[in-house]
Protein backbone atom coordinates (compact mmCIF):
# COMPACT_ATOMS: atom_id res chain seq x y z
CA UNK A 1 181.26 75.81 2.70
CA UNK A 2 180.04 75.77 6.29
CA UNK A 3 178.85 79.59 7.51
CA UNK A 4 179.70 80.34 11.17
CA UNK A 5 178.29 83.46 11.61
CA UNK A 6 180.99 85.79 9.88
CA UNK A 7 183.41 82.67 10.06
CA UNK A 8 183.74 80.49 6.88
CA UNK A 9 185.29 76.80 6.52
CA UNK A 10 186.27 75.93 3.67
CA UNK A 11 185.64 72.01 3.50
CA UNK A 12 188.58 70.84 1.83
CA UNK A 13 191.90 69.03 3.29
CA UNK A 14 194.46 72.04 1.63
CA UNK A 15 192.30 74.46 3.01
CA UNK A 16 193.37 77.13 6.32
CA UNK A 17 190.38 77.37 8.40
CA UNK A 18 189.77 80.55 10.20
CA UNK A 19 188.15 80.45 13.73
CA UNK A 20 186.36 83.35 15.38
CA UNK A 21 188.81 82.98 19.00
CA UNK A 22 186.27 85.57 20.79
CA UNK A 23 182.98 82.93 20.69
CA UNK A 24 182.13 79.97 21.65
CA UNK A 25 181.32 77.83 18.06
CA UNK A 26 178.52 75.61 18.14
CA UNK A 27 177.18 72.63 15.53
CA UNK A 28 173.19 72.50 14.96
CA UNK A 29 171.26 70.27 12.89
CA UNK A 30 167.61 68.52 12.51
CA UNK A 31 167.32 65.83 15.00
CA UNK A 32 165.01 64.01 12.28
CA UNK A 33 167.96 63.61 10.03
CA UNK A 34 169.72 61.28 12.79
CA UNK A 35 173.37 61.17 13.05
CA UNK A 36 175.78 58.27 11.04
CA UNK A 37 177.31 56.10 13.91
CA UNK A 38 181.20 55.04 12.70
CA UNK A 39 183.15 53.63 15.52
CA UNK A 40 183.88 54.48 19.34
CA UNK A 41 186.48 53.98 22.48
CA UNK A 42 188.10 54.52 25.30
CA UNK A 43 191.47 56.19 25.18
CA UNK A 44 193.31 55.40 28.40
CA UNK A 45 197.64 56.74 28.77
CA UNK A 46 199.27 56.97 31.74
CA UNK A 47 201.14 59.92 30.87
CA UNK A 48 202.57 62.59 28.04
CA UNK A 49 200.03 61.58 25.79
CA UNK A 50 199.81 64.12 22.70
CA UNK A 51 197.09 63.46 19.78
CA UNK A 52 198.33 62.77 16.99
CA UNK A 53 198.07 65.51 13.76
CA UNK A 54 195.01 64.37 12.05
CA UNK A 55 192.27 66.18 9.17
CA UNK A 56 189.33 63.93 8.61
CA UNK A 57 186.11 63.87 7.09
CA UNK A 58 183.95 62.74 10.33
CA UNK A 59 183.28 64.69 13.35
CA UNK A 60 184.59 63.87 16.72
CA UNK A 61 182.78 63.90 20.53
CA UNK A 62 184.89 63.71 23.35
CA UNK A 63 184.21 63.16 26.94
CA UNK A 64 187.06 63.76 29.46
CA UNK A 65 186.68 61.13 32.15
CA UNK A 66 190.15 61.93 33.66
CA UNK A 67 193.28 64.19 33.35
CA UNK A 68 193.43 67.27 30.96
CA UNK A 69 193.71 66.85 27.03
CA UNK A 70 195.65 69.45 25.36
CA UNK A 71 194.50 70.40 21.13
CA UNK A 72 194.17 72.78 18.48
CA UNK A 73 192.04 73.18 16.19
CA UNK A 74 192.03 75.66 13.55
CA UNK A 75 195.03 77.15 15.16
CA UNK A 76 193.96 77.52 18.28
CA UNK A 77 194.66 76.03 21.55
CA UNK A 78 192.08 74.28 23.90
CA UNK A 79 192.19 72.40 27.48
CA UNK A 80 189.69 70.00 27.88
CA UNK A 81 189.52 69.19 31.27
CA UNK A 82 188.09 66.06 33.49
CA UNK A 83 183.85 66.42 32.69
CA UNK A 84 184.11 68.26 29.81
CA UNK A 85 183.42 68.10 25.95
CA UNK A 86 185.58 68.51 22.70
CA UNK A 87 183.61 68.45 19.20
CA UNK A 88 186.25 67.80 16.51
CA UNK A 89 184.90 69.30 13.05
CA UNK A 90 185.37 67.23 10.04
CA UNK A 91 188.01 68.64 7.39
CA UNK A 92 189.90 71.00 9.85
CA UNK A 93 193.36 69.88 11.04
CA UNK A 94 193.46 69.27 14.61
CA UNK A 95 196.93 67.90 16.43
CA UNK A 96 198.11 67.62 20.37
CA UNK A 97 199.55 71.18 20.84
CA UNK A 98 201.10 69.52 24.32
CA UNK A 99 201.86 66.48 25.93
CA UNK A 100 199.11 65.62 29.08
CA UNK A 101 200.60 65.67 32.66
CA UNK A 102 199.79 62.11 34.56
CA UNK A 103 196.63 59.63 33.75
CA UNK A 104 194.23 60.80 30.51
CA UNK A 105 191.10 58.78 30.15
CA UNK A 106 188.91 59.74 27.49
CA UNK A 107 185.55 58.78 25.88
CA UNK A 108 185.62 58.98 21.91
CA UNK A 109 182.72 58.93 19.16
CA UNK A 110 183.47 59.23 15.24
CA UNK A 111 180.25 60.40 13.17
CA UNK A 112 178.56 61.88 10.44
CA UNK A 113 176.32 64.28 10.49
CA UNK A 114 173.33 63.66 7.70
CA UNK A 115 171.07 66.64 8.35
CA UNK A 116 172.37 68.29 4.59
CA UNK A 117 171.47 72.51 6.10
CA UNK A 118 173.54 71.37 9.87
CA UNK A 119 175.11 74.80 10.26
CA UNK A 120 177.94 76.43 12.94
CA UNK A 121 177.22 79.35 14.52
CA UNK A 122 178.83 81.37 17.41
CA UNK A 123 177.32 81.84 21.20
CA UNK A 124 176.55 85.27 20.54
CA UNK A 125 173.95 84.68 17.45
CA UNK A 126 172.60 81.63 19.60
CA UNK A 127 172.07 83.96 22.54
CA UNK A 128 170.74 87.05 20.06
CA UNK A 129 167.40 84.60 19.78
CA UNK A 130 167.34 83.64 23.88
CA UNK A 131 164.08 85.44 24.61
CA UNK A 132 161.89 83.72 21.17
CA UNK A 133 163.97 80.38 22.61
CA UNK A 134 162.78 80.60 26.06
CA UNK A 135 158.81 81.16 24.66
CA UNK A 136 159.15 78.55 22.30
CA UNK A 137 158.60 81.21 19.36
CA UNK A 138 162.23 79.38 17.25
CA UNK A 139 162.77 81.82 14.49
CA UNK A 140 164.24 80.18 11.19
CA UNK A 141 167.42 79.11 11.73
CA UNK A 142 167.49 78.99 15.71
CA UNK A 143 167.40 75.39 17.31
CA UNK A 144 165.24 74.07 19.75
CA UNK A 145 166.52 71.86 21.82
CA UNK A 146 164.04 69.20 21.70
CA UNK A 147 164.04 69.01 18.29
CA UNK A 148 167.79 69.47 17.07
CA UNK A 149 171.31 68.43 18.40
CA UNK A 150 173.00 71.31 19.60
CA UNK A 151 176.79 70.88 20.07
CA UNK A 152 179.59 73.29 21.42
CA UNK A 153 183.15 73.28 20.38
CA UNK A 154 184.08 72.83 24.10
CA UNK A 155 181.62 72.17 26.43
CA UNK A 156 180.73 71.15 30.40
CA UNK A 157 178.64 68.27 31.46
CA UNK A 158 175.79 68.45 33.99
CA UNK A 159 176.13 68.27 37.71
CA UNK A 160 173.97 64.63 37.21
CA UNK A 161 176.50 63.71 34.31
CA UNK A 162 173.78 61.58 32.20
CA UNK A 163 175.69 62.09 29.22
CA UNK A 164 178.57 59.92 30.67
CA UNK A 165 176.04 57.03 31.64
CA UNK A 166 174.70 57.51 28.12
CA UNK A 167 178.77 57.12 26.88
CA UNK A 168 179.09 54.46 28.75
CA UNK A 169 176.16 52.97 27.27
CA UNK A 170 177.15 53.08 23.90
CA UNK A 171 180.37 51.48 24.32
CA UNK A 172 178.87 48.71 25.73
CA UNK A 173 176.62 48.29 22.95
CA UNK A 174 179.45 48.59 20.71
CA UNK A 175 181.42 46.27 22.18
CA UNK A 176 178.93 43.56 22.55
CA UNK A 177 178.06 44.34 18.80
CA UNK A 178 181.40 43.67 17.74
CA UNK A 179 182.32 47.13 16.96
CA UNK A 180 180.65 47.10 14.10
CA UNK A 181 178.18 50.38 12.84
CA UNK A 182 174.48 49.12 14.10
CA UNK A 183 171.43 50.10 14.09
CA UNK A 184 171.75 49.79 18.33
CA UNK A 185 174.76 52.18 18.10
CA UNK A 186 173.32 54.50 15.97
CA UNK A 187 170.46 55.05 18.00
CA UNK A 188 172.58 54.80 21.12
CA UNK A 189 174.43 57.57 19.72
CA UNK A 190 171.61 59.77 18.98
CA UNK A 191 169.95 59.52 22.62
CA UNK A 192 173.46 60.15 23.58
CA UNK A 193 173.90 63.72 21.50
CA UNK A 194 170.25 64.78 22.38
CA UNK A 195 170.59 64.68 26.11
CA UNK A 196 174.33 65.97 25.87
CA UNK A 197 171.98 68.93 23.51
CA UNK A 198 169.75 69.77 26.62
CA UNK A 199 173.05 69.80 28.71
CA UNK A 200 174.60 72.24 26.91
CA UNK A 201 171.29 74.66 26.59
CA UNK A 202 170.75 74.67 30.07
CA UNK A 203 174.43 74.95 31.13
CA UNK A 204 175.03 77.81 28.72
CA UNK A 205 172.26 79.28 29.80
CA UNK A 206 170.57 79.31 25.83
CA UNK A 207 166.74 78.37 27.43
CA UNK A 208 165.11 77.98 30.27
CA UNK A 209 164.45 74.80 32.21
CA UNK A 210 161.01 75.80 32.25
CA UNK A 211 157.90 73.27 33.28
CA UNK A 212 155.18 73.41 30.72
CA UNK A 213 151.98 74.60 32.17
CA UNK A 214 150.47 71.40 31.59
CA UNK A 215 152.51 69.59 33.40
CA UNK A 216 152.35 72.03 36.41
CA UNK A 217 148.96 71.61 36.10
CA UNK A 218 148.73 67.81 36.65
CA UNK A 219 151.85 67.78 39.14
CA UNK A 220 149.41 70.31 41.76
């Protein structure tokens, strides 16, 4: 069972999982346990693509590169538009609610997540902890973003977009491995989620893009 601050999931295929519609859901874990690479792609339609009904037991990060992919998840609906993010959780149905309208290109990633305590929680119990975050004081269980991937349900990239280059990355090294789960992925895939992490702290406002004093020190 998977505790989402008042939300539960029960991680089983016959189970119904219940989403809290009112907050933004978000998946943390220990950056030292690093995340299972399983396979990658571009998805690439012309037009009326709709995803296909699927419950699995990996999670899912997508990158929108083009177009406007339309899914539910746990019943209900989400838009996912050109330089944005969809996390798929593992063991909760998700299907094409409708068909996309013109060209959808897509990045995909298919992983498992090893930290054993990686925990959901909503925006609002992130943001209850934004003043300790910002001082670096990380009460037990807030994440830091240095030291933990944090990862929203749907997200928005950066103005400089280094996640995509970081995409990009990966499926070249997954290519030129073969497709095949290496070590080089893997770790591809990890820089990948940790700079996508400070993305999504900084665009959601959960810290501060604060200069340590040490550094301002040297820079002047």
């Amino acid at each position: 069972v998977i505790i989402i601050a008042h939300v539960t999931f029960q991680t089983t295929d016959k189970s119904k999982g219940k989403v809290d519609k009112s907050h933004m859901l978000y998946c943390t874990a220990n950056a030292s346990y690093p995340i299972e690479f399983i396979s990658c792609g571009n998805l690439i339609n012309d037009d009326g693509f709709t995803h296909p009904r699927r419950n699995i037991d990996s999670f899912v990060f997508i990158i929108v590169c083009e177009g406007t992919l339309h899914i539910n998840q746990n019943g209900h609906n989400l838009d996912i538009c050109e330089n944005e993010s969809l996390l798929l959780f593992p063991h909760q149905t998700h299907f094409g609610y409708k068909p996309s309208k013109g060209k959808l290109s897509y990045y995909w990633v298919h992983f498992y997540m090893t930290d054993p305590n990686y925990t959901i929680y909503n925006k609002s119990t992130l943001l209850r902890y934004n003043e300790d975050l910002n001082n670096r004081l990380l009460p037990p269980p807030t994440p830091s973003p240095h030291n933990n991937f944090l990862i929203p349900e749907h997200g928005k990239l950066s103005a400089e977009k280094r996640s995509i280059l970081l995409f990009v990355q990966l499926l070249d090294i997954s290519k030129r491995d073969n497709y095949q789960a290496t070590w080089r992925c893997r770790y591809a895939l990890n820089l990948l989620l940790l700079e996508f992490t400070s993305e999504s702290f900084l665009s959601n406002n959960l810290i501060e893009d604060k200069i340590p004093n040490q550094v301002m020190n040297i820079i002047e």
